[in-house]
Protein backbone atom coordinates (compact mmCIF):
# COMPACT_ATOMS: atom_id res chain seq x y z
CA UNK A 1 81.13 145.87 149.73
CA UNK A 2 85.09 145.47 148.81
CA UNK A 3 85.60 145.03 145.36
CA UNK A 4 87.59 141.60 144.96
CA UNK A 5 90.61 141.53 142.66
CA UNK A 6 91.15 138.12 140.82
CA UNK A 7 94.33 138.34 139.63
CA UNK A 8 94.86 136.50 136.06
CA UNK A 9 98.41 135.23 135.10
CA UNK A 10 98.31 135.69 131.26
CA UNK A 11 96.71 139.23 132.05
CA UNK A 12 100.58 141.14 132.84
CA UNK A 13 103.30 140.41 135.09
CA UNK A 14 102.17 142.35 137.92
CA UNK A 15 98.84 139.57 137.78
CA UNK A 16 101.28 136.77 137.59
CA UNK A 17 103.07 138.18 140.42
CA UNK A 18 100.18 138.69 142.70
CA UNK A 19 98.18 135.19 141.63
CA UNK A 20 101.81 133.02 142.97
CA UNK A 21 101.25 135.80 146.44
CA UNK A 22 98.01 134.51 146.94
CA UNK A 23 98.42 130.83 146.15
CA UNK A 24 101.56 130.88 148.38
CA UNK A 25 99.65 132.57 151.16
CA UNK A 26 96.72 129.55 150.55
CA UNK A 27 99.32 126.78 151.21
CA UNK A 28 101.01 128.83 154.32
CA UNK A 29 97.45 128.96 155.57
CA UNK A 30 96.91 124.87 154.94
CA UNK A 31 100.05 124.54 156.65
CA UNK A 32 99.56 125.95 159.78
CA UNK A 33 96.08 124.26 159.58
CA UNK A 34 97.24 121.01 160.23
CA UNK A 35 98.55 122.21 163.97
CA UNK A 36 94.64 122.06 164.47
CA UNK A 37 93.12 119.65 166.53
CA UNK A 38 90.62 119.10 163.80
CA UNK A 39 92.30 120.68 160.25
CA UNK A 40 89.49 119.83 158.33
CA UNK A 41 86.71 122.50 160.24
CA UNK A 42 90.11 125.37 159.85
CA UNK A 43 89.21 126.74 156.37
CA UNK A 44 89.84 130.29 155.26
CA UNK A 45 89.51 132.09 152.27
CA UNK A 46 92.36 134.34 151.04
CA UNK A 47 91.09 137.37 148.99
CA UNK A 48 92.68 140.74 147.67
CA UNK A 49 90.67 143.27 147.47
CA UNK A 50 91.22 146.84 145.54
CA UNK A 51 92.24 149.73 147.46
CA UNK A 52 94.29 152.27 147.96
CA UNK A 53 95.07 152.44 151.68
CA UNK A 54 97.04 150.17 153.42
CA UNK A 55 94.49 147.72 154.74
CA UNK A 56 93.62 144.32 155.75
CA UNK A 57 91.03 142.40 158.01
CA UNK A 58 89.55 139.39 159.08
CA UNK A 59 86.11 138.68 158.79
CA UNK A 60 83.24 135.52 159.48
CA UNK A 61 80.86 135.85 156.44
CA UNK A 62 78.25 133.45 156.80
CA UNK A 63 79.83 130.93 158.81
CA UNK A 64 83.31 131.36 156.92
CA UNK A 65 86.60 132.25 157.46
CA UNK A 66 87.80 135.12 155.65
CA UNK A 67 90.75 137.37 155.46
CA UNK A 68 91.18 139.59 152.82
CA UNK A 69 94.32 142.23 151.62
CA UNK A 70 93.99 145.33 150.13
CA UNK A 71 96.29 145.87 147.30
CA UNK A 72 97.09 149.05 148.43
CA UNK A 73 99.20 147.40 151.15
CA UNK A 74 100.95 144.79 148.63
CA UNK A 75 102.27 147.77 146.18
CA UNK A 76 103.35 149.86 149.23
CA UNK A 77 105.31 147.10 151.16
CA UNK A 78 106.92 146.52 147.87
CA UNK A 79 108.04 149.84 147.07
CA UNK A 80 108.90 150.28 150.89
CA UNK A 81 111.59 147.42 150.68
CA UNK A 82 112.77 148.22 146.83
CA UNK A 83 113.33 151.43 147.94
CA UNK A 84 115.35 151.55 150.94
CA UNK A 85 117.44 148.29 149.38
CA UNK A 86 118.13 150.88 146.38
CA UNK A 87 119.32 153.78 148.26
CA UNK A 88 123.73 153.65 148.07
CA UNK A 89 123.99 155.13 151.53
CA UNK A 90 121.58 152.03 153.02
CA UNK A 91 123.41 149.00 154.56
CA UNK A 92 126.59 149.88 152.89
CA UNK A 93 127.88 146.27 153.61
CA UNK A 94 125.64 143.96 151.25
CA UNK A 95 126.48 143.55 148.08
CA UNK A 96 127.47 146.66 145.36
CA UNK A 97 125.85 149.88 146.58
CA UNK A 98 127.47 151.56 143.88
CA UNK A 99 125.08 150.29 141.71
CA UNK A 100 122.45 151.97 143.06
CA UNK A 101 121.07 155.46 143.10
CA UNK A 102 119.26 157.80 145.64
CA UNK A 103 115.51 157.20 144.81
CA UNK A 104 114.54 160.51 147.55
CA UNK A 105 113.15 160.27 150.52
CA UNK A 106 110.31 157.44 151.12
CA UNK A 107 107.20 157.99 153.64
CA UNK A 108 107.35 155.58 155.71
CA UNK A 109 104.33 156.04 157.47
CA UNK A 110 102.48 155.95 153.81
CA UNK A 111 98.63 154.99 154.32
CA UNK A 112 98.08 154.92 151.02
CA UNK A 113 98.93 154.89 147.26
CA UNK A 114 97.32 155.39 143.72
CA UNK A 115 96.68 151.72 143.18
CA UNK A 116 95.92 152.24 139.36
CA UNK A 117 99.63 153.61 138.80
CA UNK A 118 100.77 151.05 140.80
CA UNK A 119 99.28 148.55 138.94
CA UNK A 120 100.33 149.78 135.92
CA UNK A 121 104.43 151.07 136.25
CA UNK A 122 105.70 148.11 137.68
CA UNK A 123 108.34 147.64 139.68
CA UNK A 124 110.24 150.66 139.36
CA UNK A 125 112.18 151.10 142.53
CA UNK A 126 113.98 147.37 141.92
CA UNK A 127 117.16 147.54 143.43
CA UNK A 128 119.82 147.01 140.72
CA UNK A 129 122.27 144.84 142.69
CA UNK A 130 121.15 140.93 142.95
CA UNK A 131 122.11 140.40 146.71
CA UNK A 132 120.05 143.33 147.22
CA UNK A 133 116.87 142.80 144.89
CA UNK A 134 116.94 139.41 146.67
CA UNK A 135 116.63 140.80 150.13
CA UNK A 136 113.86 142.94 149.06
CA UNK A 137 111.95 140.29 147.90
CA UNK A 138 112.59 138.16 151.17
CA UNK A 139 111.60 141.16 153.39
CA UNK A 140 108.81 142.08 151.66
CA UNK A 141 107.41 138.11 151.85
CA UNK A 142 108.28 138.17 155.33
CA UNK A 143 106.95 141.88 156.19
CA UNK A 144 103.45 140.17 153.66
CA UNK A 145 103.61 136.81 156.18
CA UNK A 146 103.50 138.99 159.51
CA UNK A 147 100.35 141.10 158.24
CA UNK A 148 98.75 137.32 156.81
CA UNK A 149 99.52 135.59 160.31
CA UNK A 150 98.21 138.85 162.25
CA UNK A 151 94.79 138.49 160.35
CA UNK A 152 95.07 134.86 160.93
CA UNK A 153 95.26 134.82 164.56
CA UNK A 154 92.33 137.26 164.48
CA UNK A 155 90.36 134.21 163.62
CA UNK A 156 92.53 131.46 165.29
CA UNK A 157 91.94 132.85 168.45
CA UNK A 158 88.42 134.02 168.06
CA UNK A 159 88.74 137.66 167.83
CA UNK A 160 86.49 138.01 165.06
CA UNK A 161 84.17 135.99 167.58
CA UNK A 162 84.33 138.20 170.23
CA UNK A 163 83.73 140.91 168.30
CA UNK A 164 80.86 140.28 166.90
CA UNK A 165 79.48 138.78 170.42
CA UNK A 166 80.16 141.62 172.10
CA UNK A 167 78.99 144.51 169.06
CA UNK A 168 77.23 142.02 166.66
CA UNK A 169 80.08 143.34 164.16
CA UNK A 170 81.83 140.51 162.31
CA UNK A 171 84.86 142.50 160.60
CA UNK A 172 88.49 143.01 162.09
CA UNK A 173 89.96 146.12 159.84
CA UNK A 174 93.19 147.70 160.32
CA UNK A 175 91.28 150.63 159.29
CA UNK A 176 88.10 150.17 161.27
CA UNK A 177 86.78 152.94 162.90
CA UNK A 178 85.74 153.14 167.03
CA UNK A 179 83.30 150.26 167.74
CA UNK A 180 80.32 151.03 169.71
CA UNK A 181 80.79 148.10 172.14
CA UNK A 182 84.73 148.05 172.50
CA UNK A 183 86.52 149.50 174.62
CA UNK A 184 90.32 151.00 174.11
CA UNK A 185 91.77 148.54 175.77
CA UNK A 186 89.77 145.46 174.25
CA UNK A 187 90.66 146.95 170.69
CA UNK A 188 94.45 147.72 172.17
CA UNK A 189 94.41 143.93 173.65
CA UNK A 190 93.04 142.28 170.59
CA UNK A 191 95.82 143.65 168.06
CA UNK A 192 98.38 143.28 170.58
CA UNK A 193 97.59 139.66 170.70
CA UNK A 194 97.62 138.88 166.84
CA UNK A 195 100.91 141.17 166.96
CA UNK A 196 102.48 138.96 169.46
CA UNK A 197 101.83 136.39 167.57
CA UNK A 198 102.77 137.52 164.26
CA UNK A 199 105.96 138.65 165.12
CA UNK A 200 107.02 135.39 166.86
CA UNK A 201 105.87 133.32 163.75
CA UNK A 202 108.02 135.81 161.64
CA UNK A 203 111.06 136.01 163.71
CA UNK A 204 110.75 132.23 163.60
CA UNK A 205 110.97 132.00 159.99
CA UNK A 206 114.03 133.91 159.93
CA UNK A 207 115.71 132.25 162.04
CA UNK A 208 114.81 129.04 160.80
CA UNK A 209 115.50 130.72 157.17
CA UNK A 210 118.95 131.24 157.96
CA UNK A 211 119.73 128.19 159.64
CA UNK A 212 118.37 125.96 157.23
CA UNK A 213 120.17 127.90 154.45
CA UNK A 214 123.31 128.41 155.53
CA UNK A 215 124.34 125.81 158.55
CA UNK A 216 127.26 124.81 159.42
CA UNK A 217 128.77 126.89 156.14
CA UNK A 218 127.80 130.60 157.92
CA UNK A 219 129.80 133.56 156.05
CA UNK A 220 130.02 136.97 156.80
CA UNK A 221 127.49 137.71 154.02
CA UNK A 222 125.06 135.42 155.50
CA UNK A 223 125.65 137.29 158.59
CA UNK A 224 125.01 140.27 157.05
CA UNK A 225 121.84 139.11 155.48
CA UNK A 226 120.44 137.80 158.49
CA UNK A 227 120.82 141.03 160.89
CA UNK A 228 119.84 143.31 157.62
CA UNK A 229 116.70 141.16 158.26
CA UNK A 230 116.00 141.05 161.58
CA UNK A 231 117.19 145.19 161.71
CA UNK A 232 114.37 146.20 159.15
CA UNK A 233 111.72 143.84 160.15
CA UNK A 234 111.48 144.78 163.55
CA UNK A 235 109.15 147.50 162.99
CA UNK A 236 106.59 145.61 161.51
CA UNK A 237 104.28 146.05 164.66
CA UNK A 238 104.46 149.54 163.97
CA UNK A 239 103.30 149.46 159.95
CA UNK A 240 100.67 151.83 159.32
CA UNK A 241 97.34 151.10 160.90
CA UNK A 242 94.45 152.88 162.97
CA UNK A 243 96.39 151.25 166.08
């Protein structure tokens, strides 16, 4: 059983920080709710969990919805974007690189991390020029949105269902291991589904994002911003996973 992580706001900053992730990621989720024929029967439950890997699933648990996060996954996303938005020699063209300095090399196929460091050092890769410590923080909600709306449409379009109709097993993990029951190709089909959709509600935002931001007043920094963005999250199908 996953240990779940509550954060508490007048615990640290890092708690703060993750308690306004998860009660934004409740109201996306009420959101998209209301595109329901009947909103009031599409309830989930939002949980973090602790871990080190970079993980996430959906799940039915007694008749609910649930996805849950590892926090492995939030701390490495972070550092991920921090850390390639601090490096001089990455997208020279927004804002002052020379601010920045060379933090080495970053895996970028990293399954895992030590959470308890993470939880404790803070934000240490932070770029150190605004334009670019505010990109960070927009990729990394948009790169946290995709992996939210790919566990989502796991139960939207009733993976989790099938799953456990066809195996009698009732949780989706990133992580899980072969499924006695499923095939390849319905695990391979399944993902790619969610993925589709994931990426199309991200893209989306982006676009929408920048529209609704800048209109008719578009600038060549806006223009920047916008293919920085759409050049570094098009990977996200590809974030570490047992797919």
């Amino acid at each position: 059983m996953d240990q779940i992580y509550v954060p508490d706001p007048l615990k640290s900053e890092t708690d703060a920080w993750l308690k306004g992730l998860l009660v934004r990621s409740e109201g996306w989720v009420g959101n998209f709710s209301r595109h329901c024929d009947d909103p009031s029967t599409f309830k989930i439950e939002i949980e973090f969990f602790e871990s080190d890997d970079f993980d996430a699933y959906a799940a039915v648990e007694g008749g609910v919805d649930v996805i849950r996060i590892s926090l492995g996954l939030v701390f490495i996303l972070r550092d991920l974007f921090d850390r390639i938005l601090s490096h001089p020699d990455t997208l020279t063209f927004l804002g002052g690189t020379a601010l920045e300095n060379d933090r080495t090399n970053y895996p970028a196929d990293q399954k895992s991390i030590d959470l308890a460091a993470a939880m404790q050092r803070g934000r240490i890769y932070k770029p150190k020029d605004a334009s670019r410590v505010a990109l960070a923080d927009y990729l990394f909600s948009c790169a946290f949105d995709f992996v939210l709306s790919h566990e989502l449409f796991h139960l939207f379009f009733g993976h989790v269902d099938y799953l456990k109709l066809k195996t009698g097993f009732h949780v989706l993990s990133e992580l899980n291991p072969i499924i006695s029951g499923l095939t390849n190709l319905d695990r391979h089909t399944l993902e790619r589904d969610a993925d589709r959709n994931a990426v199309f509600n991200t893209m989306a935002r982006v676009v929408g994002d920048y529209r609704g931001q800048y209109g008719s007043s578009i600038t060549m920094h806006s223009r920047r911003r916008f293919s920085a963005s759409v050049l570094l999250l098009m990977p996200l199908p590809f974030l570490p996973s047992a797919r």
